[in-house]
Protein backbone atom coordinates (compact mmCIF):
# COMPACT_ATOMS: atom_id res chain seq x y z
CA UNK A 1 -24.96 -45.19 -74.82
CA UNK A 2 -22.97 -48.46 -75.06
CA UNK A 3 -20.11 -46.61 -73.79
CA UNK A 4 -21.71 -44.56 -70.97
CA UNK A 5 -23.33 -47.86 -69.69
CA UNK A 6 -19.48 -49.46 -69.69
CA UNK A 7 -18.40 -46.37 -67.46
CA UNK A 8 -21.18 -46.67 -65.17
CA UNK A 9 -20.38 -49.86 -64.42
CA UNK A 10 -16.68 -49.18 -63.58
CA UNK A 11 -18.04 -46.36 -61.13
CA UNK A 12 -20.51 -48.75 -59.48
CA UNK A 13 -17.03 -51.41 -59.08
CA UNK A 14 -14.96 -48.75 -57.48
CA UNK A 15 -17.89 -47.57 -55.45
CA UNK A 16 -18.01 -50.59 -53.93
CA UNK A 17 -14.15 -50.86 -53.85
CA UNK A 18 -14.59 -47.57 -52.17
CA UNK A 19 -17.37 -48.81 -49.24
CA UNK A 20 -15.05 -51.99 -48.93
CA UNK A 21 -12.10 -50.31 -47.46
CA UNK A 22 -13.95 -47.43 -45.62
CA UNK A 23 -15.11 -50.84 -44.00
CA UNK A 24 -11.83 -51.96 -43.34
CA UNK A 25 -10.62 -48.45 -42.26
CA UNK A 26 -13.18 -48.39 -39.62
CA UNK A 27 -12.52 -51.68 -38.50
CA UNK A 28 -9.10 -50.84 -38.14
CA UNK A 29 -9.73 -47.90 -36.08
CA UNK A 30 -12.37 -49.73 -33.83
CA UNK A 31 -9.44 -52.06 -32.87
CA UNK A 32 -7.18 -49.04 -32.28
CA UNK A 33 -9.60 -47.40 -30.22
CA UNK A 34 -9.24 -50.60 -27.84
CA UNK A 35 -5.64 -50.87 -27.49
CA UNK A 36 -5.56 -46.82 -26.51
CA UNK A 37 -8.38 -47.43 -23.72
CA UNK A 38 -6.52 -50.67 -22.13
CA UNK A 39 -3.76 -48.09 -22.51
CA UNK A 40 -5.33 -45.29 -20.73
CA UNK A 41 -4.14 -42.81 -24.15
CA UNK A 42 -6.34 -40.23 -25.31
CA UNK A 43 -8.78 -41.52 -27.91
CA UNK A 44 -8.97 -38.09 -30.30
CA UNK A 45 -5.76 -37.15 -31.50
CA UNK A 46 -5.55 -33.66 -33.60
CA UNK A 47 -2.24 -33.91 -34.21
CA UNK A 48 -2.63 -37.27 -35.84
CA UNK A 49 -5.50 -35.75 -38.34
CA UNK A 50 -3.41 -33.11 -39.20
CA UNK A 51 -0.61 -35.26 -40.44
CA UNK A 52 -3.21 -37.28 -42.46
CA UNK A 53 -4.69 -34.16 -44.15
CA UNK A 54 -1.09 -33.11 -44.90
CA UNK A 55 -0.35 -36.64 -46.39
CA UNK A 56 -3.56 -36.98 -48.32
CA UNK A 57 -2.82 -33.42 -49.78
CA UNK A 58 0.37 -34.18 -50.99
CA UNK A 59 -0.76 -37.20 -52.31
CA UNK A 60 -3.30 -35.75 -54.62
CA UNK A 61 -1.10 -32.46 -55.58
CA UNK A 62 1.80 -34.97 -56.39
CA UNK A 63 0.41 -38.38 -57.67
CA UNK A 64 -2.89 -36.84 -59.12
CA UNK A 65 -2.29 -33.70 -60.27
CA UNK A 66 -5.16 -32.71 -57.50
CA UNK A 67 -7.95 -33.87 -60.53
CA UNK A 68 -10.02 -34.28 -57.40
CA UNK A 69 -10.69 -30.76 -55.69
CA UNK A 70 -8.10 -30.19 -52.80
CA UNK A 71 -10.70 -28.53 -50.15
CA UNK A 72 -13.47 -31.54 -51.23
CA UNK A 73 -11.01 -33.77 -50.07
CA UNK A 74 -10.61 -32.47 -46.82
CA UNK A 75 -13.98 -32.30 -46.50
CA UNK A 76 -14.25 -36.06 -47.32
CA UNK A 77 -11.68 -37.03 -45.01
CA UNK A 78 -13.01 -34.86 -41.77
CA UNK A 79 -16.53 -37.10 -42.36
CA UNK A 80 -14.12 -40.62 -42.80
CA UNK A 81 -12.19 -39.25 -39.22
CA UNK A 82 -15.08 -38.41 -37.92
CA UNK A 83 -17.28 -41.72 -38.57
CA UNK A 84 -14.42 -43.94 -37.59
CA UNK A 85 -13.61 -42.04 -34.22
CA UNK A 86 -17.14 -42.40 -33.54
CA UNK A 87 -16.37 -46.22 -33.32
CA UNK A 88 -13.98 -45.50 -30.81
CA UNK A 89 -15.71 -43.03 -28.99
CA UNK A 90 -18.05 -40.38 -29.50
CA UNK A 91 -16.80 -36.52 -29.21
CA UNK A 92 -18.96 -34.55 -27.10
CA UNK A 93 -18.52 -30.79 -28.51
CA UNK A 94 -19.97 -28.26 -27.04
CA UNK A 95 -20.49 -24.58 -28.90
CA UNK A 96 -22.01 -21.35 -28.98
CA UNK A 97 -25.73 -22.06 -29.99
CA UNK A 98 -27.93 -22.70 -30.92
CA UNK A 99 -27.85 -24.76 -33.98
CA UNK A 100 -27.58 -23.60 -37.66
CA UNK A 101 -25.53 -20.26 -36.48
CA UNK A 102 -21.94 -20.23 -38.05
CA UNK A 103 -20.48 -21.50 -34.81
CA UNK A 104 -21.97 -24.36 -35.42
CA UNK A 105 -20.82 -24.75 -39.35
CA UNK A 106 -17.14 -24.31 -37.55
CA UNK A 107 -17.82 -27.34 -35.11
CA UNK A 108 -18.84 -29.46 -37.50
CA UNK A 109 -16.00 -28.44 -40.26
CA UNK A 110 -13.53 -29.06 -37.16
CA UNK A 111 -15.22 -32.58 -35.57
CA UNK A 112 -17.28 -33.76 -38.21
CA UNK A 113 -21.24 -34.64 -38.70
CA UNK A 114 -20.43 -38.18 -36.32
CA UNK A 115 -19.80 -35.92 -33.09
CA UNK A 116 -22.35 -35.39 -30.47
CA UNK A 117 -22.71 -31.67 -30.40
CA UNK A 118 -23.93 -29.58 -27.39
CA UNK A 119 -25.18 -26.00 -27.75
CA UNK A 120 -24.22 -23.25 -24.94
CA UNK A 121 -26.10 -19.91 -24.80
CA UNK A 122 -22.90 -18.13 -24.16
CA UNK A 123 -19.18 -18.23 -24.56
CA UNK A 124 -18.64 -18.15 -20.92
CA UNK A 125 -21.06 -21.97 -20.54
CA UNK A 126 -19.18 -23.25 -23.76
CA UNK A 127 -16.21 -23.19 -21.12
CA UNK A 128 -17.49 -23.93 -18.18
CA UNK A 129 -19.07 -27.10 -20.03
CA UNK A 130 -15.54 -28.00 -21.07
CA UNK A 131 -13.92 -27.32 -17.96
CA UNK A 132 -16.37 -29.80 -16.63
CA UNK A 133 -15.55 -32.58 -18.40
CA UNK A 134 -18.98 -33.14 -19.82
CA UNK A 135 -18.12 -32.05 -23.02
CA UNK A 136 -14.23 -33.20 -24.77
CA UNK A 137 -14.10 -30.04 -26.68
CA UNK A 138 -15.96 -26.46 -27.19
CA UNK A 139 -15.74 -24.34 -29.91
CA UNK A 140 -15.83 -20.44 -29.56
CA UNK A 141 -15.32 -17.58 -32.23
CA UNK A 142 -12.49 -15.41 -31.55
CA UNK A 143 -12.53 -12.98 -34.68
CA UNK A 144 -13.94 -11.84 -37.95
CA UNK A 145 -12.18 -10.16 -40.51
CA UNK A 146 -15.17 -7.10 -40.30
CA UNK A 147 -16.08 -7.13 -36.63
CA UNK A 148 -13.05 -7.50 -34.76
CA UNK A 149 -12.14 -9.72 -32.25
CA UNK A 150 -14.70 -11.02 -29.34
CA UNK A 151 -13.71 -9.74 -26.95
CA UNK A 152 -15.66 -11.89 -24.48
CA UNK A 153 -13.84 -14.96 -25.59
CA UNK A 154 -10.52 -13.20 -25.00
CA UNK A 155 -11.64 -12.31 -21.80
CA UNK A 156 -12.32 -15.79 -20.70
CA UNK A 157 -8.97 -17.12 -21.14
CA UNK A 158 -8.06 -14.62 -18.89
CA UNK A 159 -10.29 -16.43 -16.14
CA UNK A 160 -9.82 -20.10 -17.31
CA UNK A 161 -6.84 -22.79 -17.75
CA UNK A 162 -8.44 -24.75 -20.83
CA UNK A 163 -5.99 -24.27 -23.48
CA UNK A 164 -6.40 -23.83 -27.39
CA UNK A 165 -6.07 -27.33 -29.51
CA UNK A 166 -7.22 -25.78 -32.92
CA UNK A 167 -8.62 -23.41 -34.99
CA UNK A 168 -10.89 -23.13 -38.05
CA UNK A 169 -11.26 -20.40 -40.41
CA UNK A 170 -15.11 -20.05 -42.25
CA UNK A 171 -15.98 -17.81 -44.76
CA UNK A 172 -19.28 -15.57 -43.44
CA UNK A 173 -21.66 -16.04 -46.54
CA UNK A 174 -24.82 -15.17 -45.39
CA UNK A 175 -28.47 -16.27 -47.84
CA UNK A 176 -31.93 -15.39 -48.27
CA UNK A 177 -33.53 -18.36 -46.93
CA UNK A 178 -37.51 -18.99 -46.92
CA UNK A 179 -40.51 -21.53 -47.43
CA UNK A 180 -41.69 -19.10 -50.33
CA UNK A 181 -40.33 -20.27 -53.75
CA UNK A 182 -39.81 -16.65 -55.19
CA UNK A 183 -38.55 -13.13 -53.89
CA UNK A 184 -41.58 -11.75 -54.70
CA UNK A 185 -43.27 -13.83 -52.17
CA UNK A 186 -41.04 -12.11 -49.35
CA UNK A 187 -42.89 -9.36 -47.27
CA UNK A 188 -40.37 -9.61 -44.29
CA UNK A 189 -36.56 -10.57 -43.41
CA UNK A 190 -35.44 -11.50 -39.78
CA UNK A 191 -32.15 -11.71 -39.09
CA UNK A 192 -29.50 -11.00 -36.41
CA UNK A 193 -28.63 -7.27 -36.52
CA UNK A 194 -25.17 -7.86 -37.66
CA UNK A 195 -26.06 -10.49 -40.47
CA UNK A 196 -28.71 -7.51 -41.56
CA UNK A 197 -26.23 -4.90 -41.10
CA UNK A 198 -23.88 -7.21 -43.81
CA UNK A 199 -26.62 -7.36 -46.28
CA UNK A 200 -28.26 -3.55 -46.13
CA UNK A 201 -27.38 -3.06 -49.82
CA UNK A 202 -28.31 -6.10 -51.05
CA UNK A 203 -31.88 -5.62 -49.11
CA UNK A 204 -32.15 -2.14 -50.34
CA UNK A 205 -31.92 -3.14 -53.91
CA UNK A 206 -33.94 -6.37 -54.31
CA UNK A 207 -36.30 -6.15 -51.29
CA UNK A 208 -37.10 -2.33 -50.94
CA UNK A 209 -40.55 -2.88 -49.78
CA UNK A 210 -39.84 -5.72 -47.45
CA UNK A 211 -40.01 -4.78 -43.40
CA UNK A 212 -36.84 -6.10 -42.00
CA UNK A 213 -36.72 -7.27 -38.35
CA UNK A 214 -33.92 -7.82 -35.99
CA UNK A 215 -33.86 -11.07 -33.87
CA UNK A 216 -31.45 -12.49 -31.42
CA UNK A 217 -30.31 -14.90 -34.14
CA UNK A 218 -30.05 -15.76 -37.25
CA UNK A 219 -31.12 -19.02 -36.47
CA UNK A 220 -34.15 -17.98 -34.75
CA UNK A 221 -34.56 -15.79 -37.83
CA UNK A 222 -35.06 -19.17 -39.30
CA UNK A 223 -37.19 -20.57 -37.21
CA UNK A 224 -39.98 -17.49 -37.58
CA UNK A 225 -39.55 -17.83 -41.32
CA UNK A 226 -40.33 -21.41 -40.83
CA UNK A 227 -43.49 -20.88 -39.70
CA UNK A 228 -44.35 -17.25 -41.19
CA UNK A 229 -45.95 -16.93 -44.78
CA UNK A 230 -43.73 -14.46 -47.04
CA UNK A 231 -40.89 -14.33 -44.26
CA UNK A 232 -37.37 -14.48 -45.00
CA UNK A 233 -34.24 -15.46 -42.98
CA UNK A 234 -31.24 -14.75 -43.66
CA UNK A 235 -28.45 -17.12 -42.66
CA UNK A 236 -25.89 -19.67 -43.27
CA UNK A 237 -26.22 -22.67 -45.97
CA UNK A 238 -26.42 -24.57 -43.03
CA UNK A 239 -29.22 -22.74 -41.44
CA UNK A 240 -31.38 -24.02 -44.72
CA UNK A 241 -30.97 -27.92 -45.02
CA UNK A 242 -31.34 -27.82 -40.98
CA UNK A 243 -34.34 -25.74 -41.19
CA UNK A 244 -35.59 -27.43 -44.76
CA UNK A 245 -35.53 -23.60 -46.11
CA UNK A 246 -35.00 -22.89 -49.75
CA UNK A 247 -32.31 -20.68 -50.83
CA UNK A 248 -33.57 -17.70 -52.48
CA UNK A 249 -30.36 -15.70 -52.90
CA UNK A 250 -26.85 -16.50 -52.15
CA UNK A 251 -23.81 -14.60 -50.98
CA UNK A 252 -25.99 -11.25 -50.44
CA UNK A 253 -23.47 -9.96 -47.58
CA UNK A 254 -21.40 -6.64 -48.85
CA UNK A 255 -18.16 -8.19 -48.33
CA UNK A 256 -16.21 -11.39 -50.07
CA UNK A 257 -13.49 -11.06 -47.50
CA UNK A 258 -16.22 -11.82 -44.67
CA UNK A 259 -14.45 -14.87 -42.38
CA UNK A 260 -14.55 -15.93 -38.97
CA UNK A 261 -11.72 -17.86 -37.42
CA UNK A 262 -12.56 -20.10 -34.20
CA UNK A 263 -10.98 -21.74 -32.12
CA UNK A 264 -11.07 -25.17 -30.60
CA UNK A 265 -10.36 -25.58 -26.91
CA UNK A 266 -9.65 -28.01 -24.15
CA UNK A 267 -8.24 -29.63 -20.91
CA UNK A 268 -4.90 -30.91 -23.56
CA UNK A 269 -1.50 -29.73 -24.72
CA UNK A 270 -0.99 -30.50 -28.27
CA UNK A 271 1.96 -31.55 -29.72
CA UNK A 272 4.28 -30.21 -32.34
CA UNK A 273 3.09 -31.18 -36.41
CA UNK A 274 5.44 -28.63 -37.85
CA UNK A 275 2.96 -26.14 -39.01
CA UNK A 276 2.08 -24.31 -35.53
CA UNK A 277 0.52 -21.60 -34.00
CA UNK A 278 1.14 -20.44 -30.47
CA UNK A 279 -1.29 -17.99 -28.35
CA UNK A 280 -0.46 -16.58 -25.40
CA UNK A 281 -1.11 -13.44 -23.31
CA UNK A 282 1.40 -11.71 -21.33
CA UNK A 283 1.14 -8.01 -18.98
CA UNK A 284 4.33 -5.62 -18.91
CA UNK A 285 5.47 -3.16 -16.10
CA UNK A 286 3.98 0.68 -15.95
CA UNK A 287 7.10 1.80 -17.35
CA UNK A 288 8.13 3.68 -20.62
CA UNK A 289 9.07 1.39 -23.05
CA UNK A 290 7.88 -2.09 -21.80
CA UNK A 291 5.94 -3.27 -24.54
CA UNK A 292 8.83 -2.93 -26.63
CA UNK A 293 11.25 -4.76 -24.52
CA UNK A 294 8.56 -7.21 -24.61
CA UNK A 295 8.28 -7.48 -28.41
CA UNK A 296 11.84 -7.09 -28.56
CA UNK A 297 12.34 -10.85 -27.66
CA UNK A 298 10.28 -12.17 -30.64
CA UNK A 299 12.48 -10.24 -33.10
CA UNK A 300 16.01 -11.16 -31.23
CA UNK A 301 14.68 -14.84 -31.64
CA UNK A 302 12.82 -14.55 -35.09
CA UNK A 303 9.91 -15.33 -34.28
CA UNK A 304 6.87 -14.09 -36.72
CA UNK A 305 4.07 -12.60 -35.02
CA UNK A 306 0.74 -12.86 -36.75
CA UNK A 307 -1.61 -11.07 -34.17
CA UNK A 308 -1.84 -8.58 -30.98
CA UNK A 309 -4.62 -7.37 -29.44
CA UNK A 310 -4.46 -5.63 -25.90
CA UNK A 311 -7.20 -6.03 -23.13
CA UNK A 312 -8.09 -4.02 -19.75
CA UNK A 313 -6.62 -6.74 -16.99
CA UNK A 314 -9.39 -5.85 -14.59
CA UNK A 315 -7.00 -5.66 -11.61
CA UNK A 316 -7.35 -1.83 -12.09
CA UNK A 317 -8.31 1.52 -14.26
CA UNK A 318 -6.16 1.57 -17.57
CA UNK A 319 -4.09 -1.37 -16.54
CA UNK A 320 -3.63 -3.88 -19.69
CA UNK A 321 -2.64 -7.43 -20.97
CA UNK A 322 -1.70 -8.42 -24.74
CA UNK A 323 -2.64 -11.15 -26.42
CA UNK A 324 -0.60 -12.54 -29.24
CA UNK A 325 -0.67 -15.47 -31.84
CA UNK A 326 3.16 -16.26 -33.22
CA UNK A 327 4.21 -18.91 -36.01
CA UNK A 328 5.39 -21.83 -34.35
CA UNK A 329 5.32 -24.12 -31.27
CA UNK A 330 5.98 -23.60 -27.86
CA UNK A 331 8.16 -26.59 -27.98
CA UNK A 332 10.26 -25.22 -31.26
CA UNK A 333 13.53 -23.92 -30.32
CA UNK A 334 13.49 -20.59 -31.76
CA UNK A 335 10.36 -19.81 -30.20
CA UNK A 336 11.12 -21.79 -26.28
CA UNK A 337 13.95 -19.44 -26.38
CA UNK A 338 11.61 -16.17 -27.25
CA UNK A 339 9.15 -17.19 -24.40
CA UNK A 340 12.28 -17.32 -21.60
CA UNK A 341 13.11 -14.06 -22.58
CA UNK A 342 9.47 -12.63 -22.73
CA UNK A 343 8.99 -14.12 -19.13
CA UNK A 344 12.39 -12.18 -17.94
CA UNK A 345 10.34 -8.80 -19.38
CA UNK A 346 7.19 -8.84 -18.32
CA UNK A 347 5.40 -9.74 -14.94
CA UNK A 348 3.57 -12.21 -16.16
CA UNK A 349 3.35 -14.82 -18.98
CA UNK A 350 0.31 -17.27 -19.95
CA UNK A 351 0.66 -19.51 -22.67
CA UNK A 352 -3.35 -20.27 -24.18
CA UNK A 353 -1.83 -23.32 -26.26
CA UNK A 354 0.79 -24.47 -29.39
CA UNK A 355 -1.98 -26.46 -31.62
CA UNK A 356 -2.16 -26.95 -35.84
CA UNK A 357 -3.12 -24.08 -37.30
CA UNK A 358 -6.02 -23.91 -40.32
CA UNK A 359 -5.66 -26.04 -43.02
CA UNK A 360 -5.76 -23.72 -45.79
CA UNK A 361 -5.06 -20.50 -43.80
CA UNK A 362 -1.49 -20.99 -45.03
């Protein structure tokens, strides 16, 4: 006991170590967050967290032996960012609504609980509220490793000029959430129809009985089972400490290789950090073999493609534009050189933004 009291005490000195330069660290960055507004700079800076992640990474792998967890640490330091930009100035992020829905898990793993965050009923007001300037950022999903891209997001870029400054990738891992305190107490599950479509076997096996009901959802799933004796919901772990639901059963979706990437936008070009990603959508002529000449360029220039997707233009009846995501930044030689040629191709070119690409989607 002796010795357990000693250690406690040497926790409770480095805890306080601990609070005693997050102190100073947000002092620090209060003071910077001056100089850049006497300045006129911008006040969030993504490529600046991205070289701190890097750094505190290698830090830990190197020095440590990563004894503390790798993805805790990001974690950590996306709440430090966060709470110290807030000092500066707040982050208005707007997002996909409404609260609790995995959208909202990707806002807050990109921006941090310190943001001010701003739900949109669709993808299309998520833009408009960015193009608007009310909001700094929006976040949108753009694909799941199940569904397939959304196509509706896609389909805005076609219409807008807010370019892409990041992207997040979630795993989907979807719970049996309730105010009962046993499965047995469950009569009915609400859920969105794709969440319930994820977690038919599951359902079939441990809830046979139970009446399942689609809703537009899953966080007004939540809501209903909120109120409702012997209702379930089932949704993200964030859908149950914002909705003070207890988790009945975790990871009941069919698939472990369920994720969801999204994708930060804005009014800003980001610059290079040296592990890019560059999207961009581009239409060829009605002639045989354009899309090749097209993807030609990439390979003359080696440049690594990681994504195409093709999408009606809407100028007219089986007329279509590509999308594409490539390693790299726009700025990078290699790949400046592959976009000259790709414009000399093709009639037309639109780069969607060069920006840091997921953390641990590497």
């Amino acid at each position: 006991m002796k010795e357990i009291e000693r250690l406690r005490e040497e926790i409770d000195r480095i805890d306080e170590e601990i609070l005693k330069l997050l102190t100073e660290r947000a002092r620090i960055a209060k003071r910077i967050g001056e100089i850049k507004k006497e300045r006129g700079l911008e006040v969030h800076v993504p490529e600046r967290e991205r070289a701190i992640f890097e750094k505190v990474l290698k830090m830990n792998r190197e020095k440590f032996g990563e004894e503390f967890p790798s993805e805790a640490l990001i974690h950590i330091y996306r709440e430090i960012i966060s709470a110290c930009l807030s000092l500066e100035k707040p982050l208005k992020i707007a997002y996909l609504g409404p609260k609790a829905t995995f959208t909202h898990q990707a806002a807050l793993e990109f921006f941090g609980f310190s943001a001010q965050y701003i739900p949109c009923t669709t993808i299309r007001d998520v833009f408009m509220e960015v193009d608007s300037q009310r909001s700094d950022y929006g976040v949108v999903p753009v694909e799941n490793t199940i569904e397939g891209v959304v196509n509706y997001t896609l389909d805005m870029f076609l219409e807008s000029d807010l370019k892409i400054s990041g992207e997040v990738v979630i795993p989907i891992s979807l719970h049996l959430l309730s105010t009962a305190e046993s499965l047995e107490e469950v009569r009915k599950v609400y859920s969105h129809k794709v969440a319930i479509g994820q977690c038919r076997t599951w359902l079939e096996k441990n809830l046979p009985n139970a009446q399942i009901i689609e809703t537009e959802s899953t966080a007004k799933a939540c809501e209903i089972a909120l109120e409702e004796e012997g209702a379930g919901a089932i949704a993200s772990e964030v859908a149950s400490y914002t909705y003070h639901l207890n988790i009945l059963a975790r990871n009941i979706q069919e698939s472990s290789d369920n994720y969801t990437r999204f994708l930060g936008i804005s009014k800003r070009d980001m610059k290079p950090t040296g592990k890019d990603k560059t999207s961009l959508i581009f239409a060829v002529r009605d002639e045989p073999g354009a899309l090749y000449k097209a993807l030609e360029a990439f390979y003359r220039k080696g440049v690594n493609l990681t994504k195409i997707e093709s999408r009606p233009s809407r100028r007219r009846a089986w007329d279509y534009v590509f999308f594409i995501d490539l390693e790299g930044h726009k700025e990078d030689g290699h790949v400046k050189e592959a976009l000259e040629e790709l414009e000399r191709r093709t009639l037309m070119v639109k780069i969607l933004g060069s920006y840091p690409r997921a953390i641990f989607s590497e």
